[in-house]
Protein backbone atom coordinates (compact mmCIF):
# COMPACT_ATOMS: atom_id res chain seq x y z
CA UNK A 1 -49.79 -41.49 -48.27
CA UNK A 2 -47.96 -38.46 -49.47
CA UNK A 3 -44.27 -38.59 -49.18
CA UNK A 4 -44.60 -34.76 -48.27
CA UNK A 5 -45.64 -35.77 -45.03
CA UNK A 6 -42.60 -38.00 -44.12
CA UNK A 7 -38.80 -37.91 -45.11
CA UNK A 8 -37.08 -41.04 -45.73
CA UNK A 9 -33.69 -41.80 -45.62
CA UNK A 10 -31.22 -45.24 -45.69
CA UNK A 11 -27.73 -45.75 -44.52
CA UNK A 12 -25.17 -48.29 -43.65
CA UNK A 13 -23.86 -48.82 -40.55
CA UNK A 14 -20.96 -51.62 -39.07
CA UNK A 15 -21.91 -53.98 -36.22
CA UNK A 16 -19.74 -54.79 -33.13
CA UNK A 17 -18.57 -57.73 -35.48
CA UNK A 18 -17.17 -55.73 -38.35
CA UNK A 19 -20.36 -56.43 -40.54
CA UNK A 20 -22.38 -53.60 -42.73
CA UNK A 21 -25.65 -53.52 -41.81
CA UNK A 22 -28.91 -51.64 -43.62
CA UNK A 23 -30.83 -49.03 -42.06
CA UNK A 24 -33.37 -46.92 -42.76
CA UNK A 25 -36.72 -44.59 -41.29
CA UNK A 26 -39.27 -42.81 -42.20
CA UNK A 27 -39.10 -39.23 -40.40
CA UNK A 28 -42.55 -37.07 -40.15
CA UNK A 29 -42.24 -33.85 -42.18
CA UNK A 30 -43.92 -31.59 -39.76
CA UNK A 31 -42.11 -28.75 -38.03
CA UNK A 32 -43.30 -30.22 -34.53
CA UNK A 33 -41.14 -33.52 -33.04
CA UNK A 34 -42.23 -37.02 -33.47
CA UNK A 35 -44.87 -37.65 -30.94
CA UNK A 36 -42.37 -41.37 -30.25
CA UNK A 37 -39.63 -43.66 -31.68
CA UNK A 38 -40.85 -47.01 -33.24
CA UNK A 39 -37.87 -49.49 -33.73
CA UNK A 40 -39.09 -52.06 -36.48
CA UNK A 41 -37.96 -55.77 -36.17
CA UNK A 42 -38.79 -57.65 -39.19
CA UNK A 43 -39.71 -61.10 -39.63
CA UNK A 44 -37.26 -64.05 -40.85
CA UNK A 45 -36.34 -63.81 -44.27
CA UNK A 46 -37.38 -60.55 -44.52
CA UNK A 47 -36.11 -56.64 -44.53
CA UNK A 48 -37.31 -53.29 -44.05
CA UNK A 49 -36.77 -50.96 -47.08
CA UNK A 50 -39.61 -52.50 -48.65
CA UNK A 51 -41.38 -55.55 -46.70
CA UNK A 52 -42.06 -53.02 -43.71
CA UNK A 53 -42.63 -49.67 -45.93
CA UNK A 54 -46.10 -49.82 -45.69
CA UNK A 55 -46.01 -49.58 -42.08
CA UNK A 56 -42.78 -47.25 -42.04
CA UNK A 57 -45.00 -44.84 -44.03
CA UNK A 58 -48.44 -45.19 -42.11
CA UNK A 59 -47.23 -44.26 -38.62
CA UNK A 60 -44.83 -41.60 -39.78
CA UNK A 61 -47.72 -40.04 -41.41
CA UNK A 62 -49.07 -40.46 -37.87
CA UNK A 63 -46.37 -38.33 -36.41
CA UNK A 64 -44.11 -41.07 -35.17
CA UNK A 65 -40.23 -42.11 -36.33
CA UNK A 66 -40.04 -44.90 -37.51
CA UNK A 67 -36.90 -46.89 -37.36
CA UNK A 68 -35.62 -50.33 -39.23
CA UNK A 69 -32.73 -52.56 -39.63
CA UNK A 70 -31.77 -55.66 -41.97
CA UNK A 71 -30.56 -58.58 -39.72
CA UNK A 72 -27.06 -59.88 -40.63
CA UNK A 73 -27.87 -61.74 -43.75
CA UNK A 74 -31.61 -60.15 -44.31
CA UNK A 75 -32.34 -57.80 -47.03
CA UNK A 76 -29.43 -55.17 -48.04
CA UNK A 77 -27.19 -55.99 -44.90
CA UNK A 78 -23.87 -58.28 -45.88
CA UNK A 79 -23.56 -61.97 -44.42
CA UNK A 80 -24.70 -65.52 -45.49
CA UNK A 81 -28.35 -65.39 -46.70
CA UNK A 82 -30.41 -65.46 -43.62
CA UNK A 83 -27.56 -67.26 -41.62
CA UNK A 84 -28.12 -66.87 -37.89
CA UNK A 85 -25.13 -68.02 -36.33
CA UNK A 86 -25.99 -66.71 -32.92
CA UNK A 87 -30.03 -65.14 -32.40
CA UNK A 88 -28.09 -63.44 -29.58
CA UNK A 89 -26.31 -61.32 -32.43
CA UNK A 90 -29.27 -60.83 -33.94
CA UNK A 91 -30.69 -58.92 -30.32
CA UNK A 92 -28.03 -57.08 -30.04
CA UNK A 93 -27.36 -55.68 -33.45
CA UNK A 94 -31.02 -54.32 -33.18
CA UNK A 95 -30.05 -52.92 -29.34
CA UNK A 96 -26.53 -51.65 -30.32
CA UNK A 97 -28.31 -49.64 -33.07
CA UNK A 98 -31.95 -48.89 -31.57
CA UNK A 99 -30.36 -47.37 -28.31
CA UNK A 100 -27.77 -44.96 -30.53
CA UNK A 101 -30.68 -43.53 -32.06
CA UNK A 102 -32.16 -43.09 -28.59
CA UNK A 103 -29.13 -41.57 -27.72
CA UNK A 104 -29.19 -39.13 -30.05
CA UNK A 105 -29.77 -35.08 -28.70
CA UNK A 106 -33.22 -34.62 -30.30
CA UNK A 107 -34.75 -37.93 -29.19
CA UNK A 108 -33.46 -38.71 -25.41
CA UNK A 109 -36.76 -37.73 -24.48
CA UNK A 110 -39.11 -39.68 -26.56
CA UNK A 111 -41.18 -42.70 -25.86
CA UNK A 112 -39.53 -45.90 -27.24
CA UNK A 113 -41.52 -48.40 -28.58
CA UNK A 114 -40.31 -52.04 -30.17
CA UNK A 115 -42.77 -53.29 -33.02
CA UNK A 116 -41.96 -56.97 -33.95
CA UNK A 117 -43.75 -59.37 -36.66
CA UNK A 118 -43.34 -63.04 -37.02
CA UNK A 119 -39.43 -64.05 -35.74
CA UNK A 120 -39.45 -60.16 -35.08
CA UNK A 121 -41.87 -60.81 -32.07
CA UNK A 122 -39.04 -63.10 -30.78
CA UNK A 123 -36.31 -60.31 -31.29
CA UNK A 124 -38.51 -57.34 -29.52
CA UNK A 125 -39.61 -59.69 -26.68
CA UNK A 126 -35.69 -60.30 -26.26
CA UNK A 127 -35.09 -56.89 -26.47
CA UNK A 128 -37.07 -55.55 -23.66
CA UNK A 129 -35.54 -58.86 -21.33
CA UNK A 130 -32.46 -57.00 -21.93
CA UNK A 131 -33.23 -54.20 -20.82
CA UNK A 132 -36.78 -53.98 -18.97
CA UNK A 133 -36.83 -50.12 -18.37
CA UNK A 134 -36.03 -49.09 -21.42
CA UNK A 135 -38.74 -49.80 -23.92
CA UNK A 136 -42.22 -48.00 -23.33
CA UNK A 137 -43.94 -50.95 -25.06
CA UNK A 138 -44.48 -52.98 -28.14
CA UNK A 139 -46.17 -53.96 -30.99
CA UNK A 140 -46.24 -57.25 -32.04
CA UNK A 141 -47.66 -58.90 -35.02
CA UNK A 142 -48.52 -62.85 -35.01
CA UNK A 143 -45.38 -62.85 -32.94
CA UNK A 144 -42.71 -65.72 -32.81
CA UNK A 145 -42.77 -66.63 -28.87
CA UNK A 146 -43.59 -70.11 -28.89
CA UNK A 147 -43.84 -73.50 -30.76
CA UNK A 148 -46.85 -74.69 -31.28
CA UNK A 149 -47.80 -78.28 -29.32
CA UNK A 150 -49.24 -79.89 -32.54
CA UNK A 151 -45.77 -79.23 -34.19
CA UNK A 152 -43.24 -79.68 -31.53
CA UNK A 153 -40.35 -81.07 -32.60
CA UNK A 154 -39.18 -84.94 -30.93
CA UNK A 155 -36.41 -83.99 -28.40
CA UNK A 156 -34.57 -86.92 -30.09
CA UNK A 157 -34.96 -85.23 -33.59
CA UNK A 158 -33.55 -81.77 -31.99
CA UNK A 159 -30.59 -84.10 -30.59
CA UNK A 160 -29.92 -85.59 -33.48
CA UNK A 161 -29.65 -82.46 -35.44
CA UNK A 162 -27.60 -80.83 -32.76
CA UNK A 163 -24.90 -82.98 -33.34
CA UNK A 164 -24.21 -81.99 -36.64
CA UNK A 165 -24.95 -78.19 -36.37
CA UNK A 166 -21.46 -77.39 -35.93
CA UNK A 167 -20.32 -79.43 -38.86
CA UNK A 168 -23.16 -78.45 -41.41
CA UNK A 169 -24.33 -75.34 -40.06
CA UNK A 170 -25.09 -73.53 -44.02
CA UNK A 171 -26.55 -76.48 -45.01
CA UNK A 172 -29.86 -75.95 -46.18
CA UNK A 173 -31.49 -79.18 -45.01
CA UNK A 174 -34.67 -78.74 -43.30
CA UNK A 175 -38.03 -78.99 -45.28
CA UNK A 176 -40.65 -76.38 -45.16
CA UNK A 177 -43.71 -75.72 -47.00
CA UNK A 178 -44.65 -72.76 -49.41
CA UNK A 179 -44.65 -70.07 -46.40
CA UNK A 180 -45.44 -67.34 -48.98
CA UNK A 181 -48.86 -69.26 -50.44
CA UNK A 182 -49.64 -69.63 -46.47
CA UNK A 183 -48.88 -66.09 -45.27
CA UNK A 184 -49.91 -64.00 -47.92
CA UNK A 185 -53.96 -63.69 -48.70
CA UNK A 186 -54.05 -61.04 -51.47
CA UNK A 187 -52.88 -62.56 -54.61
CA UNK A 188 -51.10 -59.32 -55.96
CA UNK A 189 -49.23 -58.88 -52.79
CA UNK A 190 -48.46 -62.04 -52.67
CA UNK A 191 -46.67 -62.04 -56.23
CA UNK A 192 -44.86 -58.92 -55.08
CA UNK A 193 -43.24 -60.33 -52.26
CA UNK A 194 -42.21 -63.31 -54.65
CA UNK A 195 -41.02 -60.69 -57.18
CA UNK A 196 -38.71 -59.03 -54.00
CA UNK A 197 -35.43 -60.48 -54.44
CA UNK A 198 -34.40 -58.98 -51.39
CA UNK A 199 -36.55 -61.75 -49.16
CA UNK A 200 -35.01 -65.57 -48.62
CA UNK A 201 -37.14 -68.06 -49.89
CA UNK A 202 -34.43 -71.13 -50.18
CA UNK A 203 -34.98 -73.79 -47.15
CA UNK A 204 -34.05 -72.83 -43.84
CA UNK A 205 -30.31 -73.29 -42.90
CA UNK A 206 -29.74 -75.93 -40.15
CA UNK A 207 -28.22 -73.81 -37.92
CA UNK A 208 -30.46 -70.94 -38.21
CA UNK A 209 -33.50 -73.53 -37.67
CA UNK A 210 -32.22 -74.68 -34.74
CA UNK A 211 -31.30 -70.97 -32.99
CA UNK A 212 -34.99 -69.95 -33.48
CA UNK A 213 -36.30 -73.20 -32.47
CA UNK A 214 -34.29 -72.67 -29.46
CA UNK A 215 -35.45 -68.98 -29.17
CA UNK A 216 -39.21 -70.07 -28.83
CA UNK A 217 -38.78 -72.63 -26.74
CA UNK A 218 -37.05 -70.37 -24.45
CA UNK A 219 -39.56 -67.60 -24.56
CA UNK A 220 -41.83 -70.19 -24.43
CA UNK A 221 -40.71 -71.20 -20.68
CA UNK A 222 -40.26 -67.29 -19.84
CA UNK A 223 -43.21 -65.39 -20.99
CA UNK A 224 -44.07 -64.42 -17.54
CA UNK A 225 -41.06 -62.60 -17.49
CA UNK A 226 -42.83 -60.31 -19.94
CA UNK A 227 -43.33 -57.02 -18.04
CA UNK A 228 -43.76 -53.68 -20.49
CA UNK A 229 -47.30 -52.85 -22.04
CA UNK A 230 -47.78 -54.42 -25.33
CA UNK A 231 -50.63 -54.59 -28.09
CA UNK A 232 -50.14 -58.50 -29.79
CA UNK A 233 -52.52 -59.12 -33.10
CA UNK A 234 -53.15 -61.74 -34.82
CA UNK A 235 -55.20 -63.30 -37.69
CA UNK A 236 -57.05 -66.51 -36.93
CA UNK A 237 -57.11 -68.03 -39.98
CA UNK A 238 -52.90 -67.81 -39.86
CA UNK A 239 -51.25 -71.46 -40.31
CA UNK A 240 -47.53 -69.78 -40.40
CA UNK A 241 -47.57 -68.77 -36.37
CA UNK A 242 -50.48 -70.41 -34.20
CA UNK A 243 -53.22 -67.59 -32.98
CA UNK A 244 -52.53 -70.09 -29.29
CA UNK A 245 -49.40 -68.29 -29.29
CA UNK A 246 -50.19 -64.73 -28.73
CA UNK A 247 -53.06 -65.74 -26.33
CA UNK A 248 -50.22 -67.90 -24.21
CA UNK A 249 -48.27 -64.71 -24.54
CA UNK A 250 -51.18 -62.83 -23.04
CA UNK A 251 -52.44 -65.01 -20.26
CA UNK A 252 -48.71 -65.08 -19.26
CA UNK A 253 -47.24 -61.93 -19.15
CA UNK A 254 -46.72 -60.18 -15.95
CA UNK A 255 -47.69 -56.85 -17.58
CA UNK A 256 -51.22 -55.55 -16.42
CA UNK A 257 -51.10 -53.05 -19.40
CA UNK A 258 -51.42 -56.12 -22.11
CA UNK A 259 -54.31 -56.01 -25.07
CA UNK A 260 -55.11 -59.22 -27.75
CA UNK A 261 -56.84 -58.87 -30.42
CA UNK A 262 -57.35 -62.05 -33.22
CA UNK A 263 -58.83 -60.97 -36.68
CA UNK A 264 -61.48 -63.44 -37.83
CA UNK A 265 -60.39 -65.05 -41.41
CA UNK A 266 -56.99 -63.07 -41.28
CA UNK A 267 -53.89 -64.70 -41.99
CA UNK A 268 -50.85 -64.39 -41.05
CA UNK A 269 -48.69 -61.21 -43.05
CA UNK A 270 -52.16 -59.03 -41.40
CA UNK A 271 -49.74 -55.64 -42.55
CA UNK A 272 -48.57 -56.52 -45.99
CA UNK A 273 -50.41 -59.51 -47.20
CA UNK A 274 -54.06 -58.96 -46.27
CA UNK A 275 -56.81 -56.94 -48.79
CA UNK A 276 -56.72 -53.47 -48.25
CA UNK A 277 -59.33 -52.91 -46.18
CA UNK A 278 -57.92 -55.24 -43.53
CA UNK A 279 -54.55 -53.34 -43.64
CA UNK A 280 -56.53 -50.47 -42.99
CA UNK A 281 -58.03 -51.73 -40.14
CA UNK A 282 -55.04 -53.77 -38.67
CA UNK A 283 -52.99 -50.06 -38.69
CA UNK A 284 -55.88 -48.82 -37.22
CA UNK A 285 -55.41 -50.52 -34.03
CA UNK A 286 -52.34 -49.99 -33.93
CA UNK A 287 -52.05 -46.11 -34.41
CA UNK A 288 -54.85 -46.09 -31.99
CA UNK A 289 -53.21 -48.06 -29.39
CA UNK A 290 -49.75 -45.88 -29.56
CA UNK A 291 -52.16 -42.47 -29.87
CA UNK A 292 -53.62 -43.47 -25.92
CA UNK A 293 -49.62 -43.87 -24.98
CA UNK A 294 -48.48 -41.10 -26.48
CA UNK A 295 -51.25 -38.15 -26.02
CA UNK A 296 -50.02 -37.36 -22.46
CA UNK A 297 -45.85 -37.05 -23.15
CA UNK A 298 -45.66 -36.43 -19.38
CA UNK A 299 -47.12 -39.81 -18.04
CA UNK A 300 -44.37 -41.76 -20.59
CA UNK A 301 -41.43 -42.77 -17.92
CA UNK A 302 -38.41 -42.54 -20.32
CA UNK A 303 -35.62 -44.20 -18.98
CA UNK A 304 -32.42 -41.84 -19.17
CA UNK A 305 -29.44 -43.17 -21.12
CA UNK A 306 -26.29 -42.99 -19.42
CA UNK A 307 -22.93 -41.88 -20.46
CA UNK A 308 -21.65 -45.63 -21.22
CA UNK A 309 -24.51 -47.28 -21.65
CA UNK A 310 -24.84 -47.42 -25.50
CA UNK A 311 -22.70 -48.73 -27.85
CA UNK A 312 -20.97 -46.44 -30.58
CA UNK A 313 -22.20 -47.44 -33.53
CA UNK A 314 -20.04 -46.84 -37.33
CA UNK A 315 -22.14 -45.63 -40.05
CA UNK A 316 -20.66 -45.94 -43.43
CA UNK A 317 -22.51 -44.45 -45.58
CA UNK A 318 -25.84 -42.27 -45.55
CA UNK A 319 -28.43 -41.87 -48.11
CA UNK A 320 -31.49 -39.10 -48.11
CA UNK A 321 -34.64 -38.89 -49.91
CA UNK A 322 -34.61 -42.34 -50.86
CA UNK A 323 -31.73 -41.70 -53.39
CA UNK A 324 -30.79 -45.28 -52.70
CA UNK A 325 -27.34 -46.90 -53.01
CA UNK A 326 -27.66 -49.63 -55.83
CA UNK A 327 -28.50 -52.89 -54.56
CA UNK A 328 -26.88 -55.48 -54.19
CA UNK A 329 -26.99 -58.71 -56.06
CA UNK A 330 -29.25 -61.15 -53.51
CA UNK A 331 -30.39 -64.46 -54.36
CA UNK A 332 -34.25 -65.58 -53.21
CA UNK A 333 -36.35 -66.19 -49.68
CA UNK A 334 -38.39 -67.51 -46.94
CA UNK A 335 -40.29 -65.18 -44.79
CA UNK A 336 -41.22 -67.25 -41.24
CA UNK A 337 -42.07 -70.90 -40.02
CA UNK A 338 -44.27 -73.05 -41.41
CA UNK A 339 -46.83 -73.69 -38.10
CA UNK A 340 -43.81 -73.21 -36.13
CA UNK A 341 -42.63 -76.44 -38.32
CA UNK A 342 -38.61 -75.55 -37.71
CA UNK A 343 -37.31 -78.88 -37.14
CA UNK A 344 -40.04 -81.38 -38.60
CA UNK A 345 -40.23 -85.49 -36.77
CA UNK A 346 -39.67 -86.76 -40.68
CA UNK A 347 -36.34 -84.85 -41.12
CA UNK A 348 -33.88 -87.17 -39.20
């Protein structure tokens, strides 16, 4: 794509608990407004600036702005590596943020749609149980909604662990297999993402197992609660999230505006890890699904923000034309679960 047909830009912003957070999006050059806001929500381990360009790029060449924000402790944003202390503060760091934006003069009146991959399918579907109204749908890539029967941890095992969360919560104690070597098809994307020092790829902290194992199983018992449209993909060949997943997610859902679609031999990074002409076909979709949304801005119901209603959020520092600030010095990785294996029955 040619960067004359988007503008990027980066800043840092502070979070309702005094942390600086990354931010970034990819604006469409044109002289016309974005035809709708996408608000990114990347998977665990991972970040925006770079994990996500690809798709930051691809629908603001499509006319859309594109939005995206490093977790606490993801990517460029400050905090212990991909520490979740709370998922809750993971929700509403993306709403505090997502909903200024929406806030802002210029886009009040623009669809809003969520786009979530992996654990980022967990933090859109949270998002829009937050606030029903205000999303006009979402994207979600091999989403993180629920844990897989065959991998289910013991109840016992999730006790056990429990008890000792509060006391070793950093600890980097549960086992996982290679998730890069299981997400990741194409070889030279593959050794890219190992090369990005910005991604986790240590073991899983105990605490931050046990808040997204909690997280599924809770949108597990809940997915009828689902009620705006949404597109969910997913490849079938994928061993990180279970393809039985999305199609719970689907039969489920309240929505009546809900569309599945499972790639044959895809795996499971089907924007960023696939060969080309997959990516090309995956983005496909997608553009295509928020092009029938969008075409008609009159039938999109925005939901009007109220005086109140968002939260004032601190930017620090702002960066255009991808004149980045120098990163900072991360240490490595881990991009998702391992067949939803958070909490495996061997690690008492």
């Amino acid at each position: 794509m040619k960067s004359s047909e988007f503008q990027y830009h980066e800043e840092y912003i502070r979070n309702s608990r005094g942390v600086e957070l990354f931010a970034c999006r990819w604006i469409p050059s044109s002289s016309s407004s974005p035809k709708a806001l996408v608000f990114l929500c990347h998977g665990y381990g991972m970040e925006c600036s770079d994990s996500m360009k690809e798709c930051g790029i691809r629908l603001a060449s499509a006319g859309y702005a594109v939005f995206g924000m490093d977790y606490e402790g993801h990517g460029r944003s400050m905090g212990s590596r991909c520490y979740i202390k709370k998922f809750a503060n993971v929700v509403n760091d993306c709403y505090d943020y997502y909903t200024s934006i929406c806030a802002q003069e210029e886009y009040m009146d623009k669809g809003r749609f969520l786009y979530g991959e992996s654990m980022g399918g967990a933090v859109t579907l949270l998002l829009h149980k937050k606030d029903p109204l205000f999303w006009n749908g979402a994207i979600l890539v091999a989403p993180m909604c629920k844990i897989s029967e065959k991998v289910k941890p013991h109840p016992v095992v999730i006790n056990l662990l429990t008890r000792v969360e509060e006391i070793i919560p950093k600890w980097k104690i549960v086992p996982t297999k290679d998730v890069i070597d299981a997400a990741f098809k194409d070889l030279v994307k593959r050794e890219e993402v190992r090369n990005n020092k910005l991604i986790y790829q240590d073991k899983p902290r105990l605490k931050t197992a046990l808040e997204m194992l909690r997280t599924s199983m809770n949108l597990e018992d809940t997915l009828h609660e689902i009620t705006m449209p949404f597109f969910v993909l997913h490849g079938e060949a994928d061993t990180v999230t279970d393809p039985e997943i999305s199609k719970a997610l689907y039969e489920k859902a309240s929505t009546k505006d809900k569309t599945l679609k499972l790639y044959p031999g895809m795996w499971h990074a089907l924007t960023s890890g696939e060969p080309d002409c997959n990516v090309d076909l995956v983005f496909a979709d997608i553009i295509n699904w928020l092009e029938l949304r969008t075409a008609d801005p009159a039938s999109l119901t925005v939901t009007p923000i109220r005086v109140g209603n968002t939260t004032t959020v601190e930017r620090v520092t702002t960066v255009s034309n991808g004149q980045r600030r120098s990163k900072r010095p991360f240490f490595n990785l881990l991009c998702g679960l391992n067949r939803g294996r958070l909490v495996p029955r061997s690690s008492v």
